[in-house]
C-alpha atoms as a PDB file:
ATOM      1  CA  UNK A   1       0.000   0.000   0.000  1.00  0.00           C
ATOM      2  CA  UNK A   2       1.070   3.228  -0.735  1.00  0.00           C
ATOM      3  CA  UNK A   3       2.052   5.822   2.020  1.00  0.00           C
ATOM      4  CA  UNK A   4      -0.575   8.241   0.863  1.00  0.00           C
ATOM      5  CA  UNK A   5      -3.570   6.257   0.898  1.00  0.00           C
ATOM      6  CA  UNK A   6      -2.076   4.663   3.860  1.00  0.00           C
ATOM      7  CA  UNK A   7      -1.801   7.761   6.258  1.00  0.00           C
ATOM      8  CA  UNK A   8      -5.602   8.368   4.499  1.00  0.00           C
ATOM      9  CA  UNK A   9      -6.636   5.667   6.236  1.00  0.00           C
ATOM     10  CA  UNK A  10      -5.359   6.073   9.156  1.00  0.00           C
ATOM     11  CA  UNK A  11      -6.627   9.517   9.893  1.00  0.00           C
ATOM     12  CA  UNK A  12      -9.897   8.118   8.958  1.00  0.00           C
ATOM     13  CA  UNK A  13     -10.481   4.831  10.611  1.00  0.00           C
ATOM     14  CA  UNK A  14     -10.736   6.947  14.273  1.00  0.00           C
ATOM     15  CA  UNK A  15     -13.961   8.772  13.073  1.00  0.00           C
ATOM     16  CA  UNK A  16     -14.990   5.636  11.491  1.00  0.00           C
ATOM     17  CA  UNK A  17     -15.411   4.010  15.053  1.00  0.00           C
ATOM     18  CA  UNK A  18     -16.184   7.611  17.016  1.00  0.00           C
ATOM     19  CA  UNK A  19     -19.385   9.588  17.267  1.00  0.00           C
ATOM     20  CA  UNK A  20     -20.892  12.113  14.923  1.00  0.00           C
ATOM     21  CA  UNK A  21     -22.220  15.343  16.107  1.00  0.00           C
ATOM     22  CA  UNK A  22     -24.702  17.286  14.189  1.00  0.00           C
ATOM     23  CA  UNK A  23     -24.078  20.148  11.732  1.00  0.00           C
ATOM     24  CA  UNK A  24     -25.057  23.529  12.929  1.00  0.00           C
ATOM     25  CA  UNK A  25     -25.835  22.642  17.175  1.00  0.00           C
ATOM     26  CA  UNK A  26     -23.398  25.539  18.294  1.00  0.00           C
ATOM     27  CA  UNK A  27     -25.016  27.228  21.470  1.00  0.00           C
ATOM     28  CA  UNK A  28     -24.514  29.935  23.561  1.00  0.00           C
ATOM     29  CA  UNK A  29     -23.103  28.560  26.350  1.00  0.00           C
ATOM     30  CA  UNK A  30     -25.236  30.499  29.222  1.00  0.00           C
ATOM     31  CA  UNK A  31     -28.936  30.190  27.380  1.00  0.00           C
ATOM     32  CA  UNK A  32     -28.503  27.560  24.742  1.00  0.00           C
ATOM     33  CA  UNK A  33     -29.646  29.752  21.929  1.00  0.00           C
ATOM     34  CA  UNK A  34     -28.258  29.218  18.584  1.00  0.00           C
ATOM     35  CA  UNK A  35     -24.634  30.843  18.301  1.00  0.00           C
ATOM     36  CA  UNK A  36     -21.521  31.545  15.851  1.00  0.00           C
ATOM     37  CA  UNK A  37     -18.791  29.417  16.617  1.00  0.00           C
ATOM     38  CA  UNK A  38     -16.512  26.326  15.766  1.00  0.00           C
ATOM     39  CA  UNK A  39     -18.794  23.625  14.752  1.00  0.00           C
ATOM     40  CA  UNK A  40     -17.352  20.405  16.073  1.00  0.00           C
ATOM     41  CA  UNK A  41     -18.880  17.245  13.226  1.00  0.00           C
ATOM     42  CA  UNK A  42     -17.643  14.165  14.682  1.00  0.00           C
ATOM     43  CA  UNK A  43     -15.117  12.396  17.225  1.00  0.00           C
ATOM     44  CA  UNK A  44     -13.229   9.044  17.344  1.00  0.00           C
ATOM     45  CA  UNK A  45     -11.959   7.693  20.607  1.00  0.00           C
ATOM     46  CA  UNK A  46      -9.477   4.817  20.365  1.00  0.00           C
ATOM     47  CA  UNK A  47      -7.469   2.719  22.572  1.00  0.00           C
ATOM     48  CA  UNK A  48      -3.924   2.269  21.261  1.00  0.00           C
ATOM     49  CA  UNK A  49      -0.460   1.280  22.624  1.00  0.00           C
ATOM     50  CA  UNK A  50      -1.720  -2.359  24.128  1.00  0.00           C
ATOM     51  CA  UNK A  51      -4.441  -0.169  25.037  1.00  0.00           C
ATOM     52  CA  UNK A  52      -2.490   2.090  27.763  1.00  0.00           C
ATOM     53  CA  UNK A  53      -2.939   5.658  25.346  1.00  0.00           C
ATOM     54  CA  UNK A  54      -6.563   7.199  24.761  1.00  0.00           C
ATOM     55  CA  UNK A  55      -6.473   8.782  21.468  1.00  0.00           C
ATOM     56  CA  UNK A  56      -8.968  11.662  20.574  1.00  0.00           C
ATOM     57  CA  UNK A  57      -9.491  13.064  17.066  1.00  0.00           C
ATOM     58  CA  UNK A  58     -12.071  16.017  16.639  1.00  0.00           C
ATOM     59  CA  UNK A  59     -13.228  17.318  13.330  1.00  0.00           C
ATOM     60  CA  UNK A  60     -14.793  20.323  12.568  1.00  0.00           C
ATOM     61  CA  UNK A  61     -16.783  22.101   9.712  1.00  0.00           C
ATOM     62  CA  UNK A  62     -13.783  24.031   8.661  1.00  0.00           C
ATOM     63  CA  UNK A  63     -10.073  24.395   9.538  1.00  0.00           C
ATOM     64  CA  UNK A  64      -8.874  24.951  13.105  1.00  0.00           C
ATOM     65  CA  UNK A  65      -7.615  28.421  13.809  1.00  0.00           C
ATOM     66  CA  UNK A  66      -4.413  28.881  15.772  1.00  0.00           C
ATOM     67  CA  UNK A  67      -3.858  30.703  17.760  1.00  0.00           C
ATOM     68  CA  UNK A  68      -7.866  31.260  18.998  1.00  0.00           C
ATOM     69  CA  UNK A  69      -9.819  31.216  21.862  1.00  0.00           C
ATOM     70  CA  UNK A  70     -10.903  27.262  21.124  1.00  0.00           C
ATOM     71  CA  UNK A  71     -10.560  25.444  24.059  1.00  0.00           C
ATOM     72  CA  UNK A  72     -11.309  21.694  23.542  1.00  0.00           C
ATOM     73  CA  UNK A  73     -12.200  19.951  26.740  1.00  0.00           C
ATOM     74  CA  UNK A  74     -12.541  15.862  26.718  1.00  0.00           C
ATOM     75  CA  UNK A  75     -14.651  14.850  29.576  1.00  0.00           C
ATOM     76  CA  UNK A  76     -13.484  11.850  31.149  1.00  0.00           C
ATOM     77  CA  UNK A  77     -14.831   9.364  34.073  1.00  0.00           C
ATOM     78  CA  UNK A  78     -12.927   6.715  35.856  1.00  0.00           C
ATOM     79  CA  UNK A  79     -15.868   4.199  36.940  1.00  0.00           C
ATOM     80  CA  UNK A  80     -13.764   3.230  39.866  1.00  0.00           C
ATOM     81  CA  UNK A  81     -14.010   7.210  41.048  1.00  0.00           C
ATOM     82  CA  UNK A  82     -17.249   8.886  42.030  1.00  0.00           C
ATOM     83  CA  UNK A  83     -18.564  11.593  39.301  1.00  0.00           C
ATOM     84  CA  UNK A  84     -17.456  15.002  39.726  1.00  0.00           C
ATOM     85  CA  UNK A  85     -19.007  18.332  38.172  1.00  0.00           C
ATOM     86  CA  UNK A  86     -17.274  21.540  37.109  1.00  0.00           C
ATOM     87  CA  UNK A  87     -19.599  24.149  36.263  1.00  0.00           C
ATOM     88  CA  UNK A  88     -21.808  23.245  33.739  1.00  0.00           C
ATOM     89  CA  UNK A  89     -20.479  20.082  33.229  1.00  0.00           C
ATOM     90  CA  UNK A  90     -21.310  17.036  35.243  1.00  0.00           C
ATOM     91  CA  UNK A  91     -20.048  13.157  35.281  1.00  0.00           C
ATOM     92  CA  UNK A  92     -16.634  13.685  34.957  1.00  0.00           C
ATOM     93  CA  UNK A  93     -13.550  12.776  37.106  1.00  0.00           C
ATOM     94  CA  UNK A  94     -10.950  13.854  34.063  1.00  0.00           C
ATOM     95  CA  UNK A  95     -10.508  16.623  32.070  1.00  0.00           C
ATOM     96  CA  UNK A  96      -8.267  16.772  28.942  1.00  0.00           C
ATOM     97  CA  UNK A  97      -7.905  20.309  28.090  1.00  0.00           C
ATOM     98  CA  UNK A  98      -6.228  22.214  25.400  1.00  0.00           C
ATOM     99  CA  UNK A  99      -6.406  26.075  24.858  1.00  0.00           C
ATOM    100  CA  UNK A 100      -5.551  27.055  21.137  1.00  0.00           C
ATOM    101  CA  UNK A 101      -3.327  30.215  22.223  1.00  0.00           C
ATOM    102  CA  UNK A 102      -0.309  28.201  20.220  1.00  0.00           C
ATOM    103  CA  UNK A 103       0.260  25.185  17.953  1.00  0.00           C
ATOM    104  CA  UNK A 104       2.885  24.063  20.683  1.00  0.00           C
ATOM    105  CA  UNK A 105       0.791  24.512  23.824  1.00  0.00           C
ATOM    106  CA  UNK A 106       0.696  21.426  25.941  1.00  0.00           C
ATOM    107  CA  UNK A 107      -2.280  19.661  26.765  1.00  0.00           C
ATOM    108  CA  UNK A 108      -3.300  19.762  30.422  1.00  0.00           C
ATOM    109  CA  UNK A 109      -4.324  16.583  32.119  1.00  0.00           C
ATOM    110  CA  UNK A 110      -7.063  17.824  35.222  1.00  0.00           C
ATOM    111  CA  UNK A 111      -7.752  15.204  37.995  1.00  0.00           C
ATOM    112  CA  UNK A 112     -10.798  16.277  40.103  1.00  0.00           C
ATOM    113  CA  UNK A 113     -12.002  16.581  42.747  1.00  0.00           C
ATOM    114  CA  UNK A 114      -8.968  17.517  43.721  1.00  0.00           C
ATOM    115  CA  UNK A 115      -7.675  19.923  40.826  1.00  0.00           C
ATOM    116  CA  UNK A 116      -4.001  18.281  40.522  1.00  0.00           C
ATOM    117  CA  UNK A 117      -2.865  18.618  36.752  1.00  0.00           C
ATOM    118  CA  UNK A 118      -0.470  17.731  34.622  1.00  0.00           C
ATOM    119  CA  UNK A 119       0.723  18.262  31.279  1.00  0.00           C
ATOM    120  CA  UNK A 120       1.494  16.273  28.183  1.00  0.00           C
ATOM    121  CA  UNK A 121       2.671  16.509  24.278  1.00  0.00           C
ATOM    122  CA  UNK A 122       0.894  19.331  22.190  1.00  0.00           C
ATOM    123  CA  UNK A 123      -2.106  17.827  19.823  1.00  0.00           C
ATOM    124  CA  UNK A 124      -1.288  17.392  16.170  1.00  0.00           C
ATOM    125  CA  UNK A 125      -3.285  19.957  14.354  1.00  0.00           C
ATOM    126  CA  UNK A 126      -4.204  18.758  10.443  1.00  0.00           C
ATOM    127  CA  UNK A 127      -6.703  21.182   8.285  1.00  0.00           C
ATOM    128  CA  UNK A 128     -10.232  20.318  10.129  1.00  0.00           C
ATOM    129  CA  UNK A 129      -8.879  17.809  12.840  1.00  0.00           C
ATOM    130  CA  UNK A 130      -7.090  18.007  15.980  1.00  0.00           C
ATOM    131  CA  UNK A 131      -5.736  14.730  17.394  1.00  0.00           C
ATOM    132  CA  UNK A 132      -5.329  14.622  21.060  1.00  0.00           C
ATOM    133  CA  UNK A 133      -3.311  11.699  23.059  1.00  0.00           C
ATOM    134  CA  UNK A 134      -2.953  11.012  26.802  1.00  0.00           C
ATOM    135  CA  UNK A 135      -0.879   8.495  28.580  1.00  0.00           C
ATOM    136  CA  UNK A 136      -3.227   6.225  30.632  1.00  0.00           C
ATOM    137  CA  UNK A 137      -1.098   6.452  33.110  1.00  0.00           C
ATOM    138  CA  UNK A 138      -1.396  10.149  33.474  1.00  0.00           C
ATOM    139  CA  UNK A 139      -5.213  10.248  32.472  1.00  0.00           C
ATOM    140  CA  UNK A 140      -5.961   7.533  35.235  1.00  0.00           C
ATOM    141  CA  UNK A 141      -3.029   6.871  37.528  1.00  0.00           C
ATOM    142  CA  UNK A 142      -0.162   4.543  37.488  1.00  0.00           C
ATOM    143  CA  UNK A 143      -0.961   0.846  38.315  1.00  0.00           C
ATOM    144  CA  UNK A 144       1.813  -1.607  40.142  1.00  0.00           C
ATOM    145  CA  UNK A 145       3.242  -2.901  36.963  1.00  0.00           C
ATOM    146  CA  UNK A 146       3.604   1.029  35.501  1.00  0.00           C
ATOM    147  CA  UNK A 147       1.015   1.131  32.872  1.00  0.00           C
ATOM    148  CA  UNK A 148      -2.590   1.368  33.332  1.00  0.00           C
ATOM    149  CA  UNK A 149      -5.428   0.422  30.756  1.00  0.00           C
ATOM    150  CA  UNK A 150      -8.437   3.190  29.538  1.00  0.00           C
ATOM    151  CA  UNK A 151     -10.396   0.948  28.085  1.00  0.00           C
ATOM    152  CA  UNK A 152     -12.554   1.056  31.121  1.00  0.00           C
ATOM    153  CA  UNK A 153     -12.580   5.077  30.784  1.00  0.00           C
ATOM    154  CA  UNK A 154     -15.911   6.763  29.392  1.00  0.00           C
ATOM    155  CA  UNK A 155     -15.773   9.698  27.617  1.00  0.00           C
ATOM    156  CA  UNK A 156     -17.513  13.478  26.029  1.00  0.00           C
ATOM    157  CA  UNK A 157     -16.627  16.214  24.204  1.00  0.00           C
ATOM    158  CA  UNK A 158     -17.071  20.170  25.111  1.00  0.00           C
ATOM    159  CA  UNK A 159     -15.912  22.437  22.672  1.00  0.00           C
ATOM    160  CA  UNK A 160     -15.864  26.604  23.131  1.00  0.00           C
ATOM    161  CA  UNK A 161     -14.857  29.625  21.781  1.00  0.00           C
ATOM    162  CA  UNK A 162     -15.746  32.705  23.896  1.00  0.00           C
ATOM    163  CA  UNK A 163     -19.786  32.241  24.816  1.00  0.00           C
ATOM    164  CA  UNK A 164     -20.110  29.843  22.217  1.00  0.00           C
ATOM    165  CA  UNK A 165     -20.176  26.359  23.233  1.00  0.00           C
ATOM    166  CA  UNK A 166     -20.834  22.638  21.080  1.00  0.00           C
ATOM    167  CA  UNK A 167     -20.803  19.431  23.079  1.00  0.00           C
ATOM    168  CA  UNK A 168     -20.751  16.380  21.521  1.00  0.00           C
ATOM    169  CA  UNK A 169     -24.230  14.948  21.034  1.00  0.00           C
ATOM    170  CA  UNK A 170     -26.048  15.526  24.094  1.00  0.00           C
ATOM    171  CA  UNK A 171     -22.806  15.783  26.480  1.00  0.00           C
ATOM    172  CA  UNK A 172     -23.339  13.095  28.699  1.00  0.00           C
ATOM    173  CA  UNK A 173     -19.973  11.399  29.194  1.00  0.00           C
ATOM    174  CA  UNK A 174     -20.822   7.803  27.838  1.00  0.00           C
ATOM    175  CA  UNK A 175     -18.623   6.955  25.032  1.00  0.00           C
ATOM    176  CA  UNK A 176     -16.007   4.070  25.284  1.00  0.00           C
ATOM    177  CA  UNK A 177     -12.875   3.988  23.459  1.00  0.00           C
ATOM    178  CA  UNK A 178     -12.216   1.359  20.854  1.00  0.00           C
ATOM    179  CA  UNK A 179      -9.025  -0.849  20.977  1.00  0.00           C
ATOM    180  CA  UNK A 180      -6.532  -0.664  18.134  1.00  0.00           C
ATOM    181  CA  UNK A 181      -5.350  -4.328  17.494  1.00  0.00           C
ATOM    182  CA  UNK A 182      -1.495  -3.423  17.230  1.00  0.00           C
ATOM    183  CA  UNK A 183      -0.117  -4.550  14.003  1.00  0.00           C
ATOM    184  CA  UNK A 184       1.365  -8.127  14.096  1.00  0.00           C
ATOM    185  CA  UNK A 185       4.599  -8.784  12.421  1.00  0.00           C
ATOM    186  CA  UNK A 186       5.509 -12.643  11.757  1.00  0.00           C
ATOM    187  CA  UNK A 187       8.877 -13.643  12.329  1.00  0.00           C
ATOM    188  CA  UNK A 188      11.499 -15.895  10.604  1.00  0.00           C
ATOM    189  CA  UNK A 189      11.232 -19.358  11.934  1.00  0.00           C
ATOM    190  CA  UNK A 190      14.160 -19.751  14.419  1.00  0.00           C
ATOM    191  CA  UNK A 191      16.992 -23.016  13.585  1.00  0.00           C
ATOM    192  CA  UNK A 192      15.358 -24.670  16.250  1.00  0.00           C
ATOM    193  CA  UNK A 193      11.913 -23.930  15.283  1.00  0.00           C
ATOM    194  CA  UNK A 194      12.687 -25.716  12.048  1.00  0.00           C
ATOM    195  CA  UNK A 195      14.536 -28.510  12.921  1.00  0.00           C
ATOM    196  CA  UNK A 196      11.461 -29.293  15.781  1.00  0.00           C
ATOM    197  CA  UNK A 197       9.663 -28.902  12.529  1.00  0.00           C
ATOM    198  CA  UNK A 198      11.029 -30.063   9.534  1.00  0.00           C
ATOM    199  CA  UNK A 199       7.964 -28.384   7.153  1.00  0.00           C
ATOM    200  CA  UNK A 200       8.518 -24.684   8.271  1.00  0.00           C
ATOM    201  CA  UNK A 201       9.026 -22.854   5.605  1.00  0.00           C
ATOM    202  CA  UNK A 202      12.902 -21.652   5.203  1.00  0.00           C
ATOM    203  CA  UNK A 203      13.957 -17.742   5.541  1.00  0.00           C
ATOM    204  CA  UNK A 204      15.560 -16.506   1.998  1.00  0.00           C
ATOM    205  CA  UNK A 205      18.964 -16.813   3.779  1.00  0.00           C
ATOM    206  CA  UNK A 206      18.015 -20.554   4.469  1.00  0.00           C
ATOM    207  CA  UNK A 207      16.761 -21.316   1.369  1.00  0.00           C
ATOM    208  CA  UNK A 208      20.290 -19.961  -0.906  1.00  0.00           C
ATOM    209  CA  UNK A 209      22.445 -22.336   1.877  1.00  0.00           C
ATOM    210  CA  UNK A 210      20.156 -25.019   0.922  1.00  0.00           C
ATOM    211  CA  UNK A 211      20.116 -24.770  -3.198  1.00  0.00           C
ATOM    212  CA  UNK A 212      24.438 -24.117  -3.016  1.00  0.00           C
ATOM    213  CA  UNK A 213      24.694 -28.069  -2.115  1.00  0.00           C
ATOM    214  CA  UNK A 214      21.572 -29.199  -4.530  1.00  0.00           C
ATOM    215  CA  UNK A 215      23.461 -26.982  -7.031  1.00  0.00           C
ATOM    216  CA  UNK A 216      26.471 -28.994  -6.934  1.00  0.00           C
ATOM    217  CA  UNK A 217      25.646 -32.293  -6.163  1.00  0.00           C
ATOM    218  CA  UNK A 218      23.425 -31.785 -10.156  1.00  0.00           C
ATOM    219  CA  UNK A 219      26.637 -29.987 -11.802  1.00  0.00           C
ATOM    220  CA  UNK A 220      29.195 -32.400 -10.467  1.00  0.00           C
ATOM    221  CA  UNK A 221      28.283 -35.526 -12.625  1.00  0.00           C
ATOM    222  CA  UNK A 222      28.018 -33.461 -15.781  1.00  0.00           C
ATOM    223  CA  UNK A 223      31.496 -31.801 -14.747  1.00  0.00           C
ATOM    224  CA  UNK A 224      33.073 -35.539 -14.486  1.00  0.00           C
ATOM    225  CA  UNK A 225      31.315 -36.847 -17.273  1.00  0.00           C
ATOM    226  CA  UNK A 226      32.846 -33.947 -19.504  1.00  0.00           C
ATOM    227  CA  UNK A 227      36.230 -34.872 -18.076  1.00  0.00           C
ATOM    228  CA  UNK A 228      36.447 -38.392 -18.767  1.00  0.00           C
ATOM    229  CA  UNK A 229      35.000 -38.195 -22.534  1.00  0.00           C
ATOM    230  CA  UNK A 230      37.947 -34.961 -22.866  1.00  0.00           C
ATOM    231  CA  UNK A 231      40.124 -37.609 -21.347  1.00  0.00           C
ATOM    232  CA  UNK A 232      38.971 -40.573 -23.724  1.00  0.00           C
ATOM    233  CA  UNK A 233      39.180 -38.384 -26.832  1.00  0.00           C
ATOM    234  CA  UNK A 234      42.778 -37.373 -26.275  1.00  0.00           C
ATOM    235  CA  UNK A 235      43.646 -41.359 -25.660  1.00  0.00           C
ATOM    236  CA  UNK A 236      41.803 -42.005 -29.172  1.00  0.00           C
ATOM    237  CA  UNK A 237      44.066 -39.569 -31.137  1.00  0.00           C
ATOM    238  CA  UNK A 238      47.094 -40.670 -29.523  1.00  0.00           C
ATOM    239  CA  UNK A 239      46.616 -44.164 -30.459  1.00  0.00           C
ATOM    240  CA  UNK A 240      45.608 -43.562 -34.212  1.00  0.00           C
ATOM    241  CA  UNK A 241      48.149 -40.953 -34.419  1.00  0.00           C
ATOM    242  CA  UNK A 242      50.954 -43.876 -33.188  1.00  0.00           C
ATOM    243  CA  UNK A 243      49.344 -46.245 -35.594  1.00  0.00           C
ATOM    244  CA  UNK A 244      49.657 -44.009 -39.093  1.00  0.00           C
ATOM    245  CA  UNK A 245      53.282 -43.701 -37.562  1.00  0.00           C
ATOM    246  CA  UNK A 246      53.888 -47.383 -37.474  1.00  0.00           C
ATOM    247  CA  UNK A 247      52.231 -47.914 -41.484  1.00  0.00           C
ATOM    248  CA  UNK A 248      54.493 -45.275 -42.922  1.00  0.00           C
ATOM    249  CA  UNK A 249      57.994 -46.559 -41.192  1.00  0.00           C
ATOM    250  CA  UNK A 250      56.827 -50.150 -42.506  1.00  0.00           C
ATOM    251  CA  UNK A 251      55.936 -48.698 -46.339  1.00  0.00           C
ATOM    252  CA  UNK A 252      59.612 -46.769 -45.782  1.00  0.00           C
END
């Protein structure tokens, strides 16, 4: 596959398994009338890294403006933690929060209730999408063994821009984040794998050792025929060439 259509694909398969948000349902964030603002169309939420990164991709109605007053705010709930709120948003525990006032800005990992934060690696801003990863670890805490899993994490969408605000469908946070499968590689079978197996296939490497002996065991006979009939021809003109020598001293 090419690298074009690949990256296509990649950028794509995210929205493929996220949620879609209407066209047009920007608000004003204190009465809920109709307002002017960035008009967020869908979200995927993915799993990745043996399922220890949570992987966010927005897209909007029209290229993201840097620097801005966006701020995109995922809403996120650990089930093990009760359910915070934070002013008009409820359900929460998480908040992964980036404020478009650079394309280099760190995101900003918010734990409630207790309003500890941390940051983490800028998002990667393409045309009408903004990609936005956080370390499980960071998003949830760190487990014994040093990584931590958000599949169990639920998730939403707020975004604003001054009093406008569009959440994602109807903002309650819900939505689970599919697992990437990671992409499998198959290895060369190992010298001991294939002599506990005798019918694995070969590597390439394998394969040329084995043809050099095949190879030579086919060209030796023809080599050693070739030498003896040389061999037998010179005999044959020696002994007609001592013969004719013999008739003409006798004629003499």
């Amino acid at each position: 596959m090419k690298r074009g259509p690949a990256l296509a694909l990649l950028f794509a398969v995210p929205l493929l398994l996220g949620a879609k948000d209407p066209r047009g349902d920007v608000t004003d964030c204190a009465t809920g009338q109709p307002a002017r603002g960035p008009d967020l169309v869908a979200v995927g939420g993915t799993a990745t890294e043996l399922k220890t990164v949570g992987q966010w991709r927005l897209r909007f109605d029209r290229p993201v403006e840097v620097p801005s007053d966006l701020r995109i705010d995922v809403l996120v709930r650990d089930p093990r933690l009760p359910p915070e709120s934070l002013g008009e948003e409820v359900g929460m525990n998480r908040i992964v929060r980036w404020d478009a006032t650079s394309i280099d800005r760190p995101l900003e990992i918010i734990w409630l209730p207790h309003d500890g934060s941390t940051s983490f690696n800028p998002p990667v801003v393409h045309g009408r999408s903004v990609t936005l990863i956080a370390p499980g670890r960071l998003l949830l805490g760190e487990s014994a063994n040093g990584v931590e899993s958000v599949e169990r994490a639920r998730w939403s969408v707020v975004v604003r821009s001054g009093d406008a605000c569009d959440r994602l469908g109807d903002g309650d946070v819900v939505h689970r984040l599919v697992a990437v499968p990671a992409a499998s590689v198959t290895p060369a079978p190992s010298p001991v794998a294939t002599a506990a197996n005798p019918e694995a296939a070969p590597t390439p490497s394998q394969a040329t050792s084995l043809r050099i002996p095949w190879a030579l065991l086919l060209i030796a006979p023809v080599g050693v025929g070739f030498w003896l009939y040389r061999r037998r021809s010179r005999g044959d003109r020696s002994s007609s060439g001592a013969g004719r020598t013999k008739l003409s001293n006798g004629h003499g």
